[in-house]
C-alpha atoms as a PDB file:
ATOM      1  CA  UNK A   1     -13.576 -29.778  33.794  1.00  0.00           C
ATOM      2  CA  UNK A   2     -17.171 -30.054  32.295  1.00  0.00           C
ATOM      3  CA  UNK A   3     -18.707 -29.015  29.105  1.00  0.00           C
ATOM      4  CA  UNK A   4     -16.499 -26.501  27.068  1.00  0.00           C
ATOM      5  CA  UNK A   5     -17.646 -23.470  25.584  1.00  0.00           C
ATOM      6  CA  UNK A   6     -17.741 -24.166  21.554  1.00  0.00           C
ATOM      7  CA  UNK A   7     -15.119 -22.080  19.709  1.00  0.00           C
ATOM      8  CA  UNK A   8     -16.937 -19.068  17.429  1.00  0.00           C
ATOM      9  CA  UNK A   9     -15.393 -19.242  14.002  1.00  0.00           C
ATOM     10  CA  UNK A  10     -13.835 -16.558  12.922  1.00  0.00           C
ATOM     11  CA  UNK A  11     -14.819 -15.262   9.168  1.00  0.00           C
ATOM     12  CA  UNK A  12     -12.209 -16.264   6.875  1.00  0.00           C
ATOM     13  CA  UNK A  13     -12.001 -16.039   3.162  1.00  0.00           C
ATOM     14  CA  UNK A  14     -12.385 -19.156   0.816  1.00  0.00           C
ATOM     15  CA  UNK A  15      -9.869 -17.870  -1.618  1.00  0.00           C
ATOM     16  CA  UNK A  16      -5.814 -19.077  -2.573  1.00  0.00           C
ATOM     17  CA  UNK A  17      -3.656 -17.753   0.182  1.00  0.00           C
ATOM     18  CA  UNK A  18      -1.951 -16.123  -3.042  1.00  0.00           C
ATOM     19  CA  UNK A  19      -4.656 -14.519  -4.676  1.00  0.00           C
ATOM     20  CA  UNK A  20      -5.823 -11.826  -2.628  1.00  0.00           C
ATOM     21  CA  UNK A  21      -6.213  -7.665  -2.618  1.00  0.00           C
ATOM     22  CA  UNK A  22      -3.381  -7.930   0.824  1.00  0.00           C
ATOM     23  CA  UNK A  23      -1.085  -9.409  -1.372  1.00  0.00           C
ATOM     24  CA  UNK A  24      -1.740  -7.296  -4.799  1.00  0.00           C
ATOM     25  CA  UNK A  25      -0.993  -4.276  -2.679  1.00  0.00           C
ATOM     26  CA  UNK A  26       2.425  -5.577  -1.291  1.00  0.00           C
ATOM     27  CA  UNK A  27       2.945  -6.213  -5.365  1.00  0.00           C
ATOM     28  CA  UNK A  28       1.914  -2.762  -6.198  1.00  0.00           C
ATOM     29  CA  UNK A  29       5.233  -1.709  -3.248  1.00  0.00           C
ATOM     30  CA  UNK A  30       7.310  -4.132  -5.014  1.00  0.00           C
ATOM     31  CA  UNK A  31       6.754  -2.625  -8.516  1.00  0.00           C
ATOM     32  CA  UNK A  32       6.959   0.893  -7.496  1.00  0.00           C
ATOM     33  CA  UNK A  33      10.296   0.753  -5.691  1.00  0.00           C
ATOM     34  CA  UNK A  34      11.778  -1.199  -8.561  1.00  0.00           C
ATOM     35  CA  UNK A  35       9.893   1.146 -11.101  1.00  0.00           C
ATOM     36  CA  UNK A  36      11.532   3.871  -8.819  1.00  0.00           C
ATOM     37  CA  UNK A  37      15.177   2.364  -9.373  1.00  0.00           C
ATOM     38  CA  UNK A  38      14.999   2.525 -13.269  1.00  0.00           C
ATOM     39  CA  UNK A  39      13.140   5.768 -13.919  1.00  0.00           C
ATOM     40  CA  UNK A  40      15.037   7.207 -11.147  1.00  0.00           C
ATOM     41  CA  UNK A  41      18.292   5.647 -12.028  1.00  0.00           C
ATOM     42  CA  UNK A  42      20.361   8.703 -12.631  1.00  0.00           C
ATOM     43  CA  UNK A  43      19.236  10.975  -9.333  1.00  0.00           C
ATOM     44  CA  UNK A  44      19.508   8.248  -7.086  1.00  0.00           C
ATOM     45  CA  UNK A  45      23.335   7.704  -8.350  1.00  0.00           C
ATOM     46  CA  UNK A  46      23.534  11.639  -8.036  1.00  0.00           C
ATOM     47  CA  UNK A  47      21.865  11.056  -4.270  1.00  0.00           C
ATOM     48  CA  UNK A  48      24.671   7.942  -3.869  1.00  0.00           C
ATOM     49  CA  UNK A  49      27.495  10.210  -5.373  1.00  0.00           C
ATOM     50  CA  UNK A  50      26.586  13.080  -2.516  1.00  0.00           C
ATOM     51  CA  UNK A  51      27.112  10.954  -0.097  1.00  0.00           C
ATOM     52  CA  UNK A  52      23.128  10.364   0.960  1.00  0.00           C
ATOM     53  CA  UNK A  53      23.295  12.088   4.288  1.00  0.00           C
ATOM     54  CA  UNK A  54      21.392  15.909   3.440  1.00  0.00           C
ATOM     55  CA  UNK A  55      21.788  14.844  -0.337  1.00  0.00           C
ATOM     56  CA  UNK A  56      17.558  15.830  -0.766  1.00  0.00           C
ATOM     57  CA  UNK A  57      16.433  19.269   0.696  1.00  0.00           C
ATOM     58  CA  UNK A  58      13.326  19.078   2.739  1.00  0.00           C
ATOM     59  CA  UNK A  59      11.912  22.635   1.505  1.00  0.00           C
ATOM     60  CA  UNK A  60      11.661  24.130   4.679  1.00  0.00           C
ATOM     61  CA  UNK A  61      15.306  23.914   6.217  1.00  0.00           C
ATOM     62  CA  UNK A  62      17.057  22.634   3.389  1.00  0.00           C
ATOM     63  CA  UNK A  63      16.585  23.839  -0.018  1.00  0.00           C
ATOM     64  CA  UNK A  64      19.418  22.053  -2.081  1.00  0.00           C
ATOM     65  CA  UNK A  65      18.332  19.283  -3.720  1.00  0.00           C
ATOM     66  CA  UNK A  66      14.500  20.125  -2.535  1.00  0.00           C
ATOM     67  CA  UNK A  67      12.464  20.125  -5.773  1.00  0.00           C
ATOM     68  CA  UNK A  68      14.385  18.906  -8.111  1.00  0.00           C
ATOM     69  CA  UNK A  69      14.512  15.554  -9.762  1.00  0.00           C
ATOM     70  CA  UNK A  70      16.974  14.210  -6.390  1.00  0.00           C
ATOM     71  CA  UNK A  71      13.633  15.115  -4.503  1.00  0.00           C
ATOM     72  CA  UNK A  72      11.177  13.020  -6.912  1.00  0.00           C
ATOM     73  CA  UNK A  73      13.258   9.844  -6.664  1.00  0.00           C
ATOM     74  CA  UNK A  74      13.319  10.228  -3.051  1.00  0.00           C
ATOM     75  CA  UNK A  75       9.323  10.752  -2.467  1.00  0.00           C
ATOM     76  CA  UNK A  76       8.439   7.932  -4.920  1.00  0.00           C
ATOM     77  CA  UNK A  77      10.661   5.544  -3.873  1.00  0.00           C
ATOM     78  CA  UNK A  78       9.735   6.320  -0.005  1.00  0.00           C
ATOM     79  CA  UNK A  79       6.370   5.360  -0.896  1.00  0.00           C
ATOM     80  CA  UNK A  80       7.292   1.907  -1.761  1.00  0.00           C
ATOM     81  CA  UNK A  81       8.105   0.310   1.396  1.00  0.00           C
ATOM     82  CA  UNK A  82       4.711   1.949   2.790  1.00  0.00           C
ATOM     83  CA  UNK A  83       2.525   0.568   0.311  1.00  0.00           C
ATOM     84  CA  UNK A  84       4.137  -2.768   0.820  1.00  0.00           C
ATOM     85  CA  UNK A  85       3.380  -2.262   4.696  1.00  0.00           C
ATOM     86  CA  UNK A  86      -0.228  -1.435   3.977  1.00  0.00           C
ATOM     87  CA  UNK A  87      -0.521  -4.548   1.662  1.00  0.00           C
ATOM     88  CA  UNK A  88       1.020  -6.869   4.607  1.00  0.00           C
ATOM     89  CA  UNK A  89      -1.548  -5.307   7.047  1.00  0.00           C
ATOM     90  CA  UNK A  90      -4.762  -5.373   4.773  1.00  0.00           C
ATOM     91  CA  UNK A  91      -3.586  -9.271   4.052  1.00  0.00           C
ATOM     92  CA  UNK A  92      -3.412  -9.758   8.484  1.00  0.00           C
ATOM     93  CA  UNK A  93      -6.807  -8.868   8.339  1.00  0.00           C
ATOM     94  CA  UNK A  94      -8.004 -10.130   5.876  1.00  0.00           C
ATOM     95  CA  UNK A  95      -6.954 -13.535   7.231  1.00  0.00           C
ATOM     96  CA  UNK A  96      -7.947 -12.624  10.859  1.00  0.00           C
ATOM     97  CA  UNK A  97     -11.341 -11.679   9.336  1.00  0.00           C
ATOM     98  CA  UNK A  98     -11.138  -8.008  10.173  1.00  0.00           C
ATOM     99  CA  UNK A  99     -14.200  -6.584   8.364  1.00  0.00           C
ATOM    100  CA  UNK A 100     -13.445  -3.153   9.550  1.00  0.00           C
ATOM    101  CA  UNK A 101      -9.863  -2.418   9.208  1.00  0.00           C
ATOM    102  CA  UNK A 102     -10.224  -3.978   5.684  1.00  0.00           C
ATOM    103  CA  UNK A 103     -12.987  -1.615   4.828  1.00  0.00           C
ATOM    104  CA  UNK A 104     -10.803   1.295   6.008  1.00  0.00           C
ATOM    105  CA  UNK A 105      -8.072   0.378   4.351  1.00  0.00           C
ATOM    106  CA  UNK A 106     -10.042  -0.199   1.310  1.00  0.00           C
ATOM    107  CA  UNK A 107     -11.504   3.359   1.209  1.00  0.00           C
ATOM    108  CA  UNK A 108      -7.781   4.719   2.063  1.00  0.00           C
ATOM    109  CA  UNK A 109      -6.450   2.733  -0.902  1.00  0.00           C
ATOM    110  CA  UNK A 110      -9.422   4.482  -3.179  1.00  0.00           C
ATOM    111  CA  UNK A 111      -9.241   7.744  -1.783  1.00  0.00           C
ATOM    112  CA  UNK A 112      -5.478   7.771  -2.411  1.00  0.00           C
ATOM    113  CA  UNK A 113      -6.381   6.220  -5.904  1.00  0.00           C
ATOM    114  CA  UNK A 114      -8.916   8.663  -6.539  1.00  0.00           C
ATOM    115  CA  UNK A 115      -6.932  12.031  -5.802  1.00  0.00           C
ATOM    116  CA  UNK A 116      -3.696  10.040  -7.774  1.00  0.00           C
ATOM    117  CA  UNK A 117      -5.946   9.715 -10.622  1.00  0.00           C
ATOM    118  CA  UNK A 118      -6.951  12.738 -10.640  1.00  0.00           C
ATOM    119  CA  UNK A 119      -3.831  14.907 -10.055  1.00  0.00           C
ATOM    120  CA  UNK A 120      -1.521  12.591 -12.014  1.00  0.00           C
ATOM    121  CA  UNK A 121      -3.758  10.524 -15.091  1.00  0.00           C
ATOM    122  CA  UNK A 122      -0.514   9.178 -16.643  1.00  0.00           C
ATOM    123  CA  UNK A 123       0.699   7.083 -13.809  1.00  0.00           C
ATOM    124  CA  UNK A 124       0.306   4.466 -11.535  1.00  0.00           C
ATOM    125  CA  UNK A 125      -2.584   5.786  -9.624  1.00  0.00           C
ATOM    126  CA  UNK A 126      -5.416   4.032 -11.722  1.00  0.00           C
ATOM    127  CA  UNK A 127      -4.155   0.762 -11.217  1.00  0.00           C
ATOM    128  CA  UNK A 128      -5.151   0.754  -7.641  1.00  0.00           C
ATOM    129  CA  UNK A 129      -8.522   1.470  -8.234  1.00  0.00           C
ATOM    130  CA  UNK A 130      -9.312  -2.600  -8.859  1.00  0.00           C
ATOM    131  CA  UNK A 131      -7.544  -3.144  -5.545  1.00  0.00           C
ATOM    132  CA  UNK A 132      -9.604  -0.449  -3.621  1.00  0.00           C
ATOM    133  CA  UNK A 133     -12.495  -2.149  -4.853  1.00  0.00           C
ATOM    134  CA  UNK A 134     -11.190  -5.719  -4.167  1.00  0.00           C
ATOM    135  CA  UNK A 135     -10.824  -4.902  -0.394  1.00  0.00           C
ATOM    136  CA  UNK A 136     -13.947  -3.145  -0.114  1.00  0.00           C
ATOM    137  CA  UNK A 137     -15.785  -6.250  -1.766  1.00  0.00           C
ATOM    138  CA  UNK A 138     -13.625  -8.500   0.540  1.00  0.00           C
ATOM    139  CA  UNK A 139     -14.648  -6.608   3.738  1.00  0.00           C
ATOM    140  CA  UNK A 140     -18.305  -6.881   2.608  1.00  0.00           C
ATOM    141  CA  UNK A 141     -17.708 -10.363   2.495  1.00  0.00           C
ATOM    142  CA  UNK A 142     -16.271 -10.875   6.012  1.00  0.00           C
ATOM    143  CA  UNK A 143     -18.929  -8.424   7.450  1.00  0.00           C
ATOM    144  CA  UNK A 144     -21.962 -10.840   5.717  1.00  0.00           C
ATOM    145  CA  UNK A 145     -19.666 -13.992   7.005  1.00  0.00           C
ATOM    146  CA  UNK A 146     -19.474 -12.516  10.550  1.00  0.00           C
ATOM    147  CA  UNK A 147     -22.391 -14.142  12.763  1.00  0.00           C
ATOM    148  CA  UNK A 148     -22.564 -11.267  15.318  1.00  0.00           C
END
């Protein structure tokens, strides 16, 4: 029994559980997969109407479907559920106070908005910028917060 050790505190953000760069992400996955299902409307029912299974070529051992506008609605909509992943992830360490893997992911988030930008002006790309920047200003925050 004794004297017990007092508890470090971990580096947590002062901010509505709501309002953070985690959750933006997961919002930026929500809007592109239902983006995805309106611009993509009409190759998707063409993808349904195949029968899905080897409806989209892969380019290498498939080449039906593997360029064409079947192929487009497949890659962006793929992307979705990932980018909602990443935002889940980036908001479990942000609350865990994870400097590091918030810094990571912030600089993966701007490199990927960066090159998007750049290769494809007209898109969705730029509006991750602000969230790349978010997270890296967040993980500053933590790594200031964090007494070791």
């Amino acid at each position: 029994m004794g004297t017990q050790e007092p508890r470090l505190q971990e580096p947590r953000l002062q901010e509505p559980r709501l309002l953070s760069p985690g959750y933006a992400t997961m919002l930026v996955g929500f809007g592109h997969a239902l983006w995805g299902m309106v611009a993509y409307r009409d190759p998707l029912r063409e993808i349904l109407r195949a029968g899905i299974v080897r409806s989209v070529g892969d380019g290498i051992f498939d080449t039906n479907h593997d360029r064409g506008s079947r192929a487009a609605a497949f890659w962006f909509l793929l992307a979705a559920p990932l980018i909602a992943l990443s935002g889940y992830l980036l908001e479990a360490a942000l609350r865990r106070g994870d400097a590091r893997a918030v810094k990571v992911g912030g600089r993966a988030v701007l490199g990927i908005g960066v090159v998007g930008t750049t290769v494809m002006p007209t898109s969705g790309f730029p509006a991750v910028l602000p969230v790349a920047c978010w997270l890296l200003h967040r993980a500053r925050q933590l790594r200031a917060q964090d007494p070791n």
